[in-house]
C-alpha atoms as a PDB file:
ATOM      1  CA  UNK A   1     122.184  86.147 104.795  1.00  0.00           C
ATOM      2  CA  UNK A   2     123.742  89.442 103.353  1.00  0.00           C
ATOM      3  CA  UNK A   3     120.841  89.080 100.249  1.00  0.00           C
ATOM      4  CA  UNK A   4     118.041  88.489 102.922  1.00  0.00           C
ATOM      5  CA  UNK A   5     119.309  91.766 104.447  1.00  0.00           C
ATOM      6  CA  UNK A   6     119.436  93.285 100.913  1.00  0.00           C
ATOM      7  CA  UNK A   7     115.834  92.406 100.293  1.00  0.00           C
ATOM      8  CA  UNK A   8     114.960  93.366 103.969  1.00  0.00           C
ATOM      9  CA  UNK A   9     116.190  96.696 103.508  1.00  0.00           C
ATOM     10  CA  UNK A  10     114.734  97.550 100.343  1.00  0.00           C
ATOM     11  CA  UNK A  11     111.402  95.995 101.088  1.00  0.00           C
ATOM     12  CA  UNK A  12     111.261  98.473 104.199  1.00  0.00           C
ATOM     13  CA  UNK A  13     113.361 101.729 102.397  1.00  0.00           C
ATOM     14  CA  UNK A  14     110.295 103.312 101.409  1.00  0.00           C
ATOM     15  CA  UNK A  15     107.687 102.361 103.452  1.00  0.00           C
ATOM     16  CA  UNK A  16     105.870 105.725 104.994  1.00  0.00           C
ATOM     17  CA  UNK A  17     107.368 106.691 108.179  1.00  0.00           C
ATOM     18  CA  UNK A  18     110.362 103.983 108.111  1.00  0.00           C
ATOM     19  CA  UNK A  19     113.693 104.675 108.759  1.00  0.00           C
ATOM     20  CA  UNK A  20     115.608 101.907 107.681  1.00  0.00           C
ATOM     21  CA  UNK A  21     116.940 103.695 104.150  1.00  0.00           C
ATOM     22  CA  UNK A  22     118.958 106.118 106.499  1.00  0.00           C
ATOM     23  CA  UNK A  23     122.024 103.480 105.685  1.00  0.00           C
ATOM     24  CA  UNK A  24     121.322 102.524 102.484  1.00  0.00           C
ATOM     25  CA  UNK A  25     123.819 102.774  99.309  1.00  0.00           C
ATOM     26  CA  UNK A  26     123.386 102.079  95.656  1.00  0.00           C
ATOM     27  CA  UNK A  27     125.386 102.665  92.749  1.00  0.00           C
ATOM     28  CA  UNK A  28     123.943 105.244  89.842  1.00  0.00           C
ATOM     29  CA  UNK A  29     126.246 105.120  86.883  1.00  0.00           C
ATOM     30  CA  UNK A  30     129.406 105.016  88.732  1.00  0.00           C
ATOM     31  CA  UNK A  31     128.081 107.592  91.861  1.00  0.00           C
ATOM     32  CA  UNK A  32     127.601 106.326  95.282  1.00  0.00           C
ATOM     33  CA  UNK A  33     124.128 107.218  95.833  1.00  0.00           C
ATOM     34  CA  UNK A  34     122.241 107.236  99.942  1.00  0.00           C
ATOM     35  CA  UNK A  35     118.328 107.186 100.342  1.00  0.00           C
ATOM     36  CA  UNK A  36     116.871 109.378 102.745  1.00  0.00           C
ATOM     37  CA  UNK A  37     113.384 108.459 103.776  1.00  0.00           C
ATOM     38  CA  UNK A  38     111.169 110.514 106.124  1.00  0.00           C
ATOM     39  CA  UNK A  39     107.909 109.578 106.613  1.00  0.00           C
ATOM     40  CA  UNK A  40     106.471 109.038 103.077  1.00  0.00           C
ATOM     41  CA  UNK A  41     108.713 110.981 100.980  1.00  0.00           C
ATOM     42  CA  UNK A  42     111.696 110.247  99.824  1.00  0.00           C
ATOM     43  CA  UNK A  43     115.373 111.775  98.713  1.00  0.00           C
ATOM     44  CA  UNK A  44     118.450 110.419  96.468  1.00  0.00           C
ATOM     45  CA  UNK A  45     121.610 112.002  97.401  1.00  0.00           C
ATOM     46  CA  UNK A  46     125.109 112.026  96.254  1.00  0.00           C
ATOM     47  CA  UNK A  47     127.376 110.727  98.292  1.00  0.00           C
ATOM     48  CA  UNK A  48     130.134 109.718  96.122  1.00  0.00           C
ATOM     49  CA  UNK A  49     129.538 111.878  92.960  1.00  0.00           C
ATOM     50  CA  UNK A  50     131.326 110.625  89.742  1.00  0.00           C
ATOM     51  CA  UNK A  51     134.448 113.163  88.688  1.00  0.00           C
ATOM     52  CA  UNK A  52     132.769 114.184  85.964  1.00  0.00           C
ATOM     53  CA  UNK A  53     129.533 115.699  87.874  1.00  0.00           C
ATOM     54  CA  UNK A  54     131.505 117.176  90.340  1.00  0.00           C
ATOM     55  CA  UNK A  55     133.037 119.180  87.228  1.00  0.00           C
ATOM     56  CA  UNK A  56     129.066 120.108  86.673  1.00  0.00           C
ATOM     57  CA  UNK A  57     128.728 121.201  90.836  1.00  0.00           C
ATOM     58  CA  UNK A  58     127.744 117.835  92.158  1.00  0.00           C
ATOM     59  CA  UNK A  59     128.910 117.504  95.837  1.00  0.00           C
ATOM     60  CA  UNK A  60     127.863 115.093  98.592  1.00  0.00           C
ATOM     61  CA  UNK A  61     124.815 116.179  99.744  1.00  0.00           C
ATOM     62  CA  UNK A  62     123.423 117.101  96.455  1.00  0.00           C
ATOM     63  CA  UNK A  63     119.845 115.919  95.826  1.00  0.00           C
ATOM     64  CA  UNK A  64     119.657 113.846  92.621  1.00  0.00           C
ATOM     65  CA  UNK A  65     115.821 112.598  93.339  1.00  0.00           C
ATOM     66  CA  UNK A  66     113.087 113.307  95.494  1.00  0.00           C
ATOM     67  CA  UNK A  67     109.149 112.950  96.277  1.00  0.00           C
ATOM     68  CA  UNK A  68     106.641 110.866  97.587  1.00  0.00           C
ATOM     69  CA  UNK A  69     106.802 107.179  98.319  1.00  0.00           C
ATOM     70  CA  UNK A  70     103.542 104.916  98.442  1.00  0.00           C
ATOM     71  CA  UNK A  71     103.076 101.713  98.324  1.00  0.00           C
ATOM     72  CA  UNK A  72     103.237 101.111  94.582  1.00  0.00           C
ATOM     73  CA  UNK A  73     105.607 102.865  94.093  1.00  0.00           C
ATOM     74  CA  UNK A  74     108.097 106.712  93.924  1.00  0.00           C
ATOM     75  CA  UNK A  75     107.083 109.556  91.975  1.00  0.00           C
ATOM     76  CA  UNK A  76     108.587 113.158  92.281  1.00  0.00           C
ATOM     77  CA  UNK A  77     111.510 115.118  90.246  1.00  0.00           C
ATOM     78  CA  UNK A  78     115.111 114.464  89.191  1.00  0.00           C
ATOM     79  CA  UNK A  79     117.544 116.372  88.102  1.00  0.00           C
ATOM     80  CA  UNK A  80     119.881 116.383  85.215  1.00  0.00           C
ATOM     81  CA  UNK A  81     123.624 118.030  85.882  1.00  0.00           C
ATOM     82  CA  UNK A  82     126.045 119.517  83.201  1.00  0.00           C
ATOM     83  CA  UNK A  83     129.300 121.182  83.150  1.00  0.00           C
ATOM     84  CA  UNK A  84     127.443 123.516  80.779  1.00  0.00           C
ATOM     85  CA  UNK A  85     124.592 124.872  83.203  1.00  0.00           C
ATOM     86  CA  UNK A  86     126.563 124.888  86.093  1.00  0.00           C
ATOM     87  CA  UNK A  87     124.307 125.248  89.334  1.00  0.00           C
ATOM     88  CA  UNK A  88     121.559 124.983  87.255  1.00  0.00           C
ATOM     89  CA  UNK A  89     120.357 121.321  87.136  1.00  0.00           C
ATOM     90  CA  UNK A  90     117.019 120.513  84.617  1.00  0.00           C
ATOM     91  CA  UNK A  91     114.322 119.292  86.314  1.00  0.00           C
ATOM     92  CA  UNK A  92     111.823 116.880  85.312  1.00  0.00           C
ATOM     93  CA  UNK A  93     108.731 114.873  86.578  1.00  0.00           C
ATOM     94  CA  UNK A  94     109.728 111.009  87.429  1.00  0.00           C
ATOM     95  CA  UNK A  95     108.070 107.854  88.149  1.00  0.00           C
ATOM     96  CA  UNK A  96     109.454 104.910  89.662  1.00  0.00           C
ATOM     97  CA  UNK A  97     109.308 100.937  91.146  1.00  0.00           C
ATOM     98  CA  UNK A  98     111.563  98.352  92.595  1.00  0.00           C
ATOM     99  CA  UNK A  99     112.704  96.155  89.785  1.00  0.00           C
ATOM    100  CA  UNK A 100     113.574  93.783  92.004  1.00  0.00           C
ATOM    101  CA  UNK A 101     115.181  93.169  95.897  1.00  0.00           C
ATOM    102  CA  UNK A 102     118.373  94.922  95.040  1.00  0.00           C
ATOM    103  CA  UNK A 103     117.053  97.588  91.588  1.00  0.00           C
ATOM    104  CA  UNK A 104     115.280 101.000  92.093  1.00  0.00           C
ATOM    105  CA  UNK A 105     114.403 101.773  88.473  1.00  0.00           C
ATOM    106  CA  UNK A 106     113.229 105.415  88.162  1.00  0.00           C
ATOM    107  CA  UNK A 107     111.816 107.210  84.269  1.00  0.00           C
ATOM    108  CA  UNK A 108     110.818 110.158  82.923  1.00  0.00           C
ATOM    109  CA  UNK A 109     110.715 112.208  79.886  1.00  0.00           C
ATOM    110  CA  UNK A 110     112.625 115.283  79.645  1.00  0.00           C
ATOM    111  CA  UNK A 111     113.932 118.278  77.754  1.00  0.00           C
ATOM    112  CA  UNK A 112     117.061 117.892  75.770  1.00  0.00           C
ATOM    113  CA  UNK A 113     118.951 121.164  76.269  1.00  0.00           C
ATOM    114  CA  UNK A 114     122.298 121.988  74.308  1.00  0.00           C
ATOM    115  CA  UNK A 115     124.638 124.275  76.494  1.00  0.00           C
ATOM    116  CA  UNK A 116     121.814 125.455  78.471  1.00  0.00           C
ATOM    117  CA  UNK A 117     119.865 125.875  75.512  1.00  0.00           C
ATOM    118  CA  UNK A 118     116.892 124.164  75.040  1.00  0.00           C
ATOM    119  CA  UNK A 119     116.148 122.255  71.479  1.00  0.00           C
ATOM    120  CA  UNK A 120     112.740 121.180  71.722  1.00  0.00           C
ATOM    121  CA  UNK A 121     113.681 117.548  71.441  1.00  0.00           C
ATOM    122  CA  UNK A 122     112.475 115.364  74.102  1.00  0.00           C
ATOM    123  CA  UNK A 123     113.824 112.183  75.895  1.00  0.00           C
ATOM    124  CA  UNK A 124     113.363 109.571  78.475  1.00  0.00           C
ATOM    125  CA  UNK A 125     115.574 108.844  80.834  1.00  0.00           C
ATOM    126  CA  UNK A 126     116.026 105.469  82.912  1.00  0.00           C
ATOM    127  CA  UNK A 127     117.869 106.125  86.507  1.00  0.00           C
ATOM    128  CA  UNK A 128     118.906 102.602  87.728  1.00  0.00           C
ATOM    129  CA  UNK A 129     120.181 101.904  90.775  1.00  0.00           C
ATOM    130  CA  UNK A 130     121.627  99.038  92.236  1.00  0.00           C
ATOM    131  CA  UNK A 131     121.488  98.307  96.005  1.00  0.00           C
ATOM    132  CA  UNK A 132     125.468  97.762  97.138  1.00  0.00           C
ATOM    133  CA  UNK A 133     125.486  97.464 100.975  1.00  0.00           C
ATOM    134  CA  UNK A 134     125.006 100.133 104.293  1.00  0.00           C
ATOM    135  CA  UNK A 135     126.777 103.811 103.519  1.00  0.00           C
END
């Protein structure tokens, strides 16, 4: 019953004008993450940050993810936290899918900075996150 409800509320977290993410949490590298969903677009918030990103200004409340959800799919910008670049988070264009009822899997390529410096190097990043119950 609790993975039918799982499903359920994944199936229905980002469909356009549903409110049923309101309550959801998943897990992001250690972080307690909710999904706010209004009408089409969507937001990943902290609501447990990690220690180590709230060294780097992460509080609850702080927007991780956002955009547009469709049917096929999220795409928008994330943002990339360091102790370095304090209150100044990297953003960077990201695409994303349901890997399955209980995985969000979100990717995009990005600038590697060093200290708030950037190096001209790039990267792609994979934000996974794993459905664990109601916030």
């Amino acid at each position: 019953m609790q993975r039918l409800r799982a499903a359920l509320a994944i199936c229905a977290m980002f469909a356009a004008g549903h409110a049923a993410a309101q309550g959801a949490c998943f897990d992001h590298n250690g972080s307690l993450m909710r999904i706010v969903d209004r009408g089409g677009r969507f937001a990943i918030v902290y609501q447990e940050p990690r220690a180590v990103l709230r060294k780097a200004g992460v509080a609850r409340g702080t927007v991780l993810a956002d955009g547009i959800s469709t049917d096929g799919g999220l795409t928008g910008v994330a943002r990339r936290f360091s102790r370095h670049c304090r209150g100044q988070p990297l953003e960077y264009e990201i695409s994303g899918f349901y890997a399955n009822d209980r995985t969000i899997v979100l990717r995009g390529e990005r600038e590697v900075y060093q200290r708030c410096q950037p190096t001209g190097r790039l990267t792609r990043d994979e934000l996974v996150f794993a459905y664990v119950g109601a916030c």
